[in-house]
N, C-alpha and C. Protein backbone atom coordinates (compact mmCIF):
# COMPACT_ATOMS: atom_id res chain seq x y z
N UNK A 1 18.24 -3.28 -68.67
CA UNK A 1 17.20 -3.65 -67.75
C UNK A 1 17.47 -3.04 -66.37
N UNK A 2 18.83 -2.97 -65.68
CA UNK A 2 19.13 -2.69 -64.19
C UNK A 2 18.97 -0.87 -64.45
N UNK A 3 19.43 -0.86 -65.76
CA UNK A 3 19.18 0.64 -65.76
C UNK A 3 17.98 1.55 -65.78
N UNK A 4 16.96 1.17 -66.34
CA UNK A 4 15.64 1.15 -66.13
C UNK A 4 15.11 1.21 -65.14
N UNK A 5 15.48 -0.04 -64.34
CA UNK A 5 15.17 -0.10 -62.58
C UNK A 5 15.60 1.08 -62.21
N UNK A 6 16.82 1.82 -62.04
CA UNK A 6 16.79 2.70 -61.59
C UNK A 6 16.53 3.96 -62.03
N UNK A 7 16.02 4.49 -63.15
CA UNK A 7 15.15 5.21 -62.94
C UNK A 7 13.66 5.25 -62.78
N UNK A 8 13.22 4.14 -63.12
CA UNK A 8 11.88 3.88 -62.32
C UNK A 8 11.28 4.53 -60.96
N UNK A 9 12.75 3.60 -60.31
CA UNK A 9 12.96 4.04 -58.38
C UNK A 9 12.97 5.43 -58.47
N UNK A 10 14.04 5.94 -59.17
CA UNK A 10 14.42 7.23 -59.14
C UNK A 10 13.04 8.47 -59.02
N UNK A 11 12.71 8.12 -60.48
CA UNK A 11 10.88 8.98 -60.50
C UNK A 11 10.15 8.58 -59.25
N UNK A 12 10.01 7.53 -58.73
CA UNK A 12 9.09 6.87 -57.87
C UNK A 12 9.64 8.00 -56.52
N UNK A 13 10.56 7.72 -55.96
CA UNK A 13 11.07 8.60 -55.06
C UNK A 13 11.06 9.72 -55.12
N UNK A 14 11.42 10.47 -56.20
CA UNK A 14 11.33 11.92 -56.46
C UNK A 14 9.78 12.06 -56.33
N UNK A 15 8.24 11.82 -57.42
CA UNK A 15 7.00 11.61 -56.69
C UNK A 15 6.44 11.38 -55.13
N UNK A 16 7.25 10.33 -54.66
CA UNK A 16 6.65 10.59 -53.12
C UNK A 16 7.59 11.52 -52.18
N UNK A 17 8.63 12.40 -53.02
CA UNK A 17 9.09 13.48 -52.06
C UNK A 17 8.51 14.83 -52.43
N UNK A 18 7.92 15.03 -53.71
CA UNK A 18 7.11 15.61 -54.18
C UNK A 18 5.11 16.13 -53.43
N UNK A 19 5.01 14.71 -53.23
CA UNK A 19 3.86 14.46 -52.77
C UNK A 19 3.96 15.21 -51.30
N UNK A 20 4.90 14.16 -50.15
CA UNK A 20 5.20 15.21 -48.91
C UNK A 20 5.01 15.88 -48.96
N UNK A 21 6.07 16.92 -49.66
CA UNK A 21 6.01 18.69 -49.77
C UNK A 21 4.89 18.74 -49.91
N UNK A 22 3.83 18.76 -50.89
CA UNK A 22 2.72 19.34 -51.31
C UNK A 22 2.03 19.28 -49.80
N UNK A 23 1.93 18.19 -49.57
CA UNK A 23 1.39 17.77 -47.98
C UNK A 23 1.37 18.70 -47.08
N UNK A 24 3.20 18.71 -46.90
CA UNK A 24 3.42 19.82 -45.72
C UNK A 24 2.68 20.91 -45.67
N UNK A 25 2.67 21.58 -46.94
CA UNK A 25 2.60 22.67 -47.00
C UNK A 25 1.55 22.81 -46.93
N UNK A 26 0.30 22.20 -47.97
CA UNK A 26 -1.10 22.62 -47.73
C UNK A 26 -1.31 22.66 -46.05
N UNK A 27 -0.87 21.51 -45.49
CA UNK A 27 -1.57 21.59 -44.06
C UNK A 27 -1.20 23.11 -42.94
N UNK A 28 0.06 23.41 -43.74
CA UNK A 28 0.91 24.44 -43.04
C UNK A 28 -0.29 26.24 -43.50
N UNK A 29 -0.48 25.75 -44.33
CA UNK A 29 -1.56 26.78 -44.97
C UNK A 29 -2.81 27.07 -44.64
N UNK A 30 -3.17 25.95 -43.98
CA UNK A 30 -4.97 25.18 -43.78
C UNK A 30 -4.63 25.77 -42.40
N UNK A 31 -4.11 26.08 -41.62
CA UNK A 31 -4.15 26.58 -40.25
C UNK A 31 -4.83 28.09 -40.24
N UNK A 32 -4.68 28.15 -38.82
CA UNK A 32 -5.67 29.57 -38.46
C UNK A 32 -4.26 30.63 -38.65
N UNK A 33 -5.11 31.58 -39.58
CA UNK A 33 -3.84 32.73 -39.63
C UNK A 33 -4.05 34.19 -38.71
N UNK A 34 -2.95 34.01 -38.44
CA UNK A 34 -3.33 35.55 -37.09
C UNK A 34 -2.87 36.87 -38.15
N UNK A 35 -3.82 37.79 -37.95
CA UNK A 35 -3.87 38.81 -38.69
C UNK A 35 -2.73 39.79 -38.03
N UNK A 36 -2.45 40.42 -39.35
CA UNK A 36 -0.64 41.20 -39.02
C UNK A 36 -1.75 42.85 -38.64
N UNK A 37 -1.16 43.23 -37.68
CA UNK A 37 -1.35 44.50 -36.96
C UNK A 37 0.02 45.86 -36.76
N UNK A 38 0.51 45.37 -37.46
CA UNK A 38 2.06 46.36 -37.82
C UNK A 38 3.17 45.81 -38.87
N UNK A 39 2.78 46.41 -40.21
CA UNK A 39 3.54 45.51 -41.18
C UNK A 39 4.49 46.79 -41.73
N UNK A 40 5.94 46.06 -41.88
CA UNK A 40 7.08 47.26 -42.01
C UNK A 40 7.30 46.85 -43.46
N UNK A 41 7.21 47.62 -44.52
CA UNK A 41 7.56 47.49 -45.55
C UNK A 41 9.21 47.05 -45.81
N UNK A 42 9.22 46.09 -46.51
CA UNK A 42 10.67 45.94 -46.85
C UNK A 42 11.85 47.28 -47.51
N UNK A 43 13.13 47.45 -47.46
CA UNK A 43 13.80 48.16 -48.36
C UNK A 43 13.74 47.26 -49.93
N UNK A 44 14.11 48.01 -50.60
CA UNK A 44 14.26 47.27 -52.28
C UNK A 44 15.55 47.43 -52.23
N UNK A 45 16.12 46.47 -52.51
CA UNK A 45 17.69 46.53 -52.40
C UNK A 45 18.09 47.20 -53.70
N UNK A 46 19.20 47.76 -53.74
CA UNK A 46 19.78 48.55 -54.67
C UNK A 46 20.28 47.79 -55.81
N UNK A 47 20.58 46.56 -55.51
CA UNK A 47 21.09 45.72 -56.68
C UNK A 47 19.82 45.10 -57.55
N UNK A 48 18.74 45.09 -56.59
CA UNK A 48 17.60 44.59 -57.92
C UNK A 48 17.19 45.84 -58.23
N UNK A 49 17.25 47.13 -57.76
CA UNK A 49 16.55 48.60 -58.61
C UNK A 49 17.70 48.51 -60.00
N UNK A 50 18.43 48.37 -59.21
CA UNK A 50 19.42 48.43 -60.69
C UNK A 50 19.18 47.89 -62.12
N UNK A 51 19.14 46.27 -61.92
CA UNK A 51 18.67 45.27 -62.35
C UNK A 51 17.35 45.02 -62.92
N UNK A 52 16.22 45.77 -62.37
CA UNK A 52 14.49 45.60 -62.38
C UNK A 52 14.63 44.28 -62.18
N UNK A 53 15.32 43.68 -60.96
CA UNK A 53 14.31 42.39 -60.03
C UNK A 53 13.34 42.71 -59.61
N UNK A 54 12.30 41.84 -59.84
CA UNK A 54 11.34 42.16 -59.00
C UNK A 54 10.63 40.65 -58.65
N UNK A 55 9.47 40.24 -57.99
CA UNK A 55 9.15 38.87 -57.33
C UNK A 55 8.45 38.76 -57.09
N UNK A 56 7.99 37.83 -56.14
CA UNK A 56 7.69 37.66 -54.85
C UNK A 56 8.56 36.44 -53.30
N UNK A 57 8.78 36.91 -52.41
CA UNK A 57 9.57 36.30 -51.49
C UNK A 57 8.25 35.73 -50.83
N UNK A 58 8.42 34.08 -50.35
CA UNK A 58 7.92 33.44 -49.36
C UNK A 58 8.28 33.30 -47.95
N UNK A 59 7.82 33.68 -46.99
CA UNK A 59 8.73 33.32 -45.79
C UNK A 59 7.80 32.82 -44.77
N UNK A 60 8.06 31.90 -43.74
CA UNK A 60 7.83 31.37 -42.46
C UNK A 60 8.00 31.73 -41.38
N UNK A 61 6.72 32.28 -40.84
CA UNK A 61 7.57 33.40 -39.33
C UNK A 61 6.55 32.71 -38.49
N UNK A 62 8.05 32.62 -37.47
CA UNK A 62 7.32 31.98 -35.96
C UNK A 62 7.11 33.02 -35.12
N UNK A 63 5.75 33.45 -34.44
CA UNK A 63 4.74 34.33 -33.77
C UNK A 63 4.75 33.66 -32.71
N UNK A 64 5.17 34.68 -31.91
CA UNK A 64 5.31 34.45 -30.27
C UNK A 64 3.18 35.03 -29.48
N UNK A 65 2.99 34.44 -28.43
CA UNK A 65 1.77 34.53 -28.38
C UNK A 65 1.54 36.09 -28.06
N UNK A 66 2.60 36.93 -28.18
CA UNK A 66 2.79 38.02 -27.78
C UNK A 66 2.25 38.92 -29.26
N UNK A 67 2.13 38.38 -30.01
CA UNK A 67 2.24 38.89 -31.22
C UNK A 67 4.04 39.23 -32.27
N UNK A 68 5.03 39.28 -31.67
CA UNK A 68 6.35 39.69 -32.09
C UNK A 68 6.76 38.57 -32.78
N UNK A 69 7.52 38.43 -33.77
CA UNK A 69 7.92 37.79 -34.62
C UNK A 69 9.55 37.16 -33.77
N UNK A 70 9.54 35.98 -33.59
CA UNK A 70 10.83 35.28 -32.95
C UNK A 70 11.29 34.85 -33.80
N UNK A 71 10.90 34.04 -35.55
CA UNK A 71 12.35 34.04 -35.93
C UNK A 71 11.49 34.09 -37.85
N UNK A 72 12.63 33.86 -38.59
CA UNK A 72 11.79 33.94 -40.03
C UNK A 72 12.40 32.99 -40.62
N UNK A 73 12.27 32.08 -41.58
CA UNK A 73 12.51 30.98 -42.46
C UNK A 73 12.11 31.11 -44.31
N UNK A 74 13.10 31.67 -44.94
CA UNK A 74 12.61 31.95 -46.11
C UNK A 74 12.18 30.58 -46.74
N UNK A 75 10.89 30.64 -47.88
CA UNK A 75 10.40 29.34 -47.94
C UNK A 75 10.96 29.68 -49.66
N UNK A 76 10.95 30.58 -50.29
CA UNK A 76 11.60 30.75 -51.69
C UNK A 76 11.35 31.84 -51.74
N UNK A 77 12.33 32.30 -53.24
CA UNK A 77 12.23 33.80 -53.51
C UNK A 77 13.30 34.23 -54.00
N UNK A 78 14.16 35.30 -54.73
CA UNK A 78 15.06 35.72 -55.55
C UNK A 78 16.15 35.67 -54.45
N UNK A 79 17.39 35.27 -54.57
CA UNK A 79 18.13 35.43 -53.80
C UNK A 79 18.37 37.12 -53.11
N UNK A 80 18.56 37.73 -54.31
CA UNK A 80 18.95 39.29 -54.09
C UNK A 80 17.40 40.19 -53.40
N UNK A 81 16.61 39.51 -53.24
CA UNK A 81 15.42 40.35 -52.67
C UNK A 81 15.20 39.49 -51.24
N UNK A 82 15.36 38.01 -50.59
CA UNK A 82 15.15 37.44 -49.48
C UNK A 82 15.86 38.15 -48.01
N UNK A 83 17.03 38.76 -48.10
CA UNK A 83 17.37 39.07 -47.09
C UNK A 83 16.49 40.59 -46.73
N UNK A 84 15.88 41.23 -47.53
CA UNK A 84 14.97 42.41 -47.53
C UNK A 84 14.34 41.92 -46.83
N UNK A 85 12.97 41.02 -47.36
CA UNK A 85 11.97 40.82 -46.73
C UNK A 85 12.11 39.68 -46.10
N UNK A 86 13.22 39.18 -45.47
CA UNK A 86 13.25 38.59 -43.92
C UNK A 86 13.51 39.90 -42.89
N UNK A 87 13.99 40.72 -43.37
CA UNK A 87 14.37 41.66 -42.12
C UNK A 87 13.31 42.75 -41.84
N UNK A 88 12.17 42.65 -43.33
CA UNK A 88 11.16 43.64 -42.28
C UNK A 88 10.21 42.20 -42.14
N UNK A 89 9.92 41.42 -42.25
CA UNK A 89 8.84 40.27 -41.93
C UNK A 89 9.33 40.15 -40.45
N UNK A 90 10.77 40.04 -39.78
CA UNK A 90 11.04 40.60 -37.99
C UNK A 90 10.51 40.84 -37.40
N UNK A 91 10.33 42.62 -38.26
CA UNK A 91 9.77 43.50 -37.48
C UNK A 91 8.14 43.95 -37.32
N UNK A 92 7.72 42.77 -37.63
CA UNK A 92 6.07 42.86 -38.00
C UNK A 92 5.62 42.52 -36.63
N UNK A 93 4.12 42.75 -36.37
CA UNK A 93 3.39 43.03 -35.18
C UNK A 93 2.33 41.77 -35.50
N UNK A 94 2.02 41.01 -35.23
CA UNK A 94 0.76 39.62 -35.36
C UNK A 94 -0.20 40.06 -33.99
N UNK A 95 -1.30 39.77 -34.08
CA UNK A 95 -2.25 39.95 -33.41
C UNK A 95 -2.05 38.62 -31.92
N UNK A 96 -2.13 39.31 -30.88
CA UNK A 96 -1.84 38.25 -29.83
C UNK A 96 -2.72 37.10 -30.35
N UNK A 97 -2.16 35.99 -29.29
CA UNK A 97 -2.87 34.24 -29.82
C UNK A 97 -2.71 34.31 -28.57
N UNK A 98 -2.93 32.75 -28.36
CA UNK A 98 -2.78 31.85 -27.19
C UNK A 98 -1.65 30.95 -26.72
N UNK A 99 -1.21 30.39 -28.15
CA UNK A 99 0.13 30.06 -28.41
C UNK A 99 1.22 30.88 -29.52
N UNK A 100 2.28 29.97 -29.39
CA UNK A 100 3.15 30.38 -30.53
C UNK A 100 2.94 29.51 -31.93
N UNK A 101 2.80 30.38 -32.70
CA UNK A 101 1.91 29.72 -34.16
C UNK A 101 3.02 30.12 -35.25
N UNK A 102 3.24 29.59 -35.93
CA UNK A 102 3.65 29.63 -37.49
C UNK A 102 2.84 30.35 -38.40
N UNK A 103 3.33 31.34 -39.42
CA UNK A 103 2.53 32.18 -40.13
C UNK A 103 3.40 31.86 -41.49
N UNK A 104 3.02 32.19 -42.64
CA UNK A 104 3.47 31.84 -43.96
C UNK A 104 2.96 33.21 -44.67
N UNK A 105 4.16 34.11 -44.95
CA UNK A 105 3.42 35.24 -45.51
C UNK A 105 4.10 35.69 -46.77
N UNK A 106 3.64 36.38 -47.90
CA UNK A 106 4.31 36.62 -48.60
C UNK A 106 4.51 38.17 -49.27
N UNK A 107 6.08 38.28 -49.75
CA UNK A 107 6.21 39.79 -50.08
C UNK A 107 6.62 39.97 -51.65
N UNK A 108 5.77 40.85 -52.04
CA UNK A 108 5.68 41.26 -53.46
C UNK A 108 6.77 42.45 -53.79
N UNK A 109 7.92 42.22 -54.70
CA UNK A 109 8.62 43.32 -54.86
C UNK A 109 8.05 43.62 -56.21
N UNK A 110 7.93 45.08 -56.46
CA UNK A 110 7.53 45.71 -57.74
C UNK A 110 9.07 46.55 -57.77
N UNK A 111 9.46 47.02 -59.11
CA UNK A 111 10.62 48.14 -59.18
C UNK A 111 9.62 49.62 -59.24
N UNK A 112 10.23 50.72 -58.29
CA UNK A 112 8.78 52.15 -58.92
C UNK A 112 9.63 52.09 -59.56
């Protein structure tokens, strides 16, 4: 019986941490997106050409009202392909704003 209880709780908790996320994120999505005006293609790292990794990387870039990218937050993605496309998602150009806005963008690795 006590054991039951706890996984009951267990699912119950895991569902409303589940739920959050979904939350966060749609709302994080539902925002105004500033259009990219200088996008640097990532390198393909040598260990997934090797391999044929290929993906897609999620990342979170905070946009200065300047348009320049101040910092990046990978949101998921292959380990061996995330440090790629955080380092050209940097160097990307966003269209000036008014403020500093959060952008959610994502990068597609193919192997040629």
């Amino acid at each position: 019986m006590i054991g039951m209880r706890k996984v009951i709780s267990l699912i119950a908790v895991v569902l409303v941490s589940l739920a959050s996320l979904a939350v966060a994120q749609g709302s994080n999505a539902s925002g105004p997106e500033r259009k990219v005006n200088s996008r640097v293609a990532p390198n393909y790292p040598e260990l997934a050409k090797k391999m044929h990794i290929q993906g897609i990387v999620k990342i979170e870039a905070v946009v200065r009202p300047n348009g320049s990218v101040k910092s990046t937050r990978i949101l998921g993605g292959n380990p061996v392909l995330v440090d790629a496309a955080a380092d050209a998602v940097s160097k990307w150009k966003f269209e000036s704003g008014p403020t500093e806005t959060t952008e959610v963008v994502q990068l597609t690795f193919i192997p040629q």
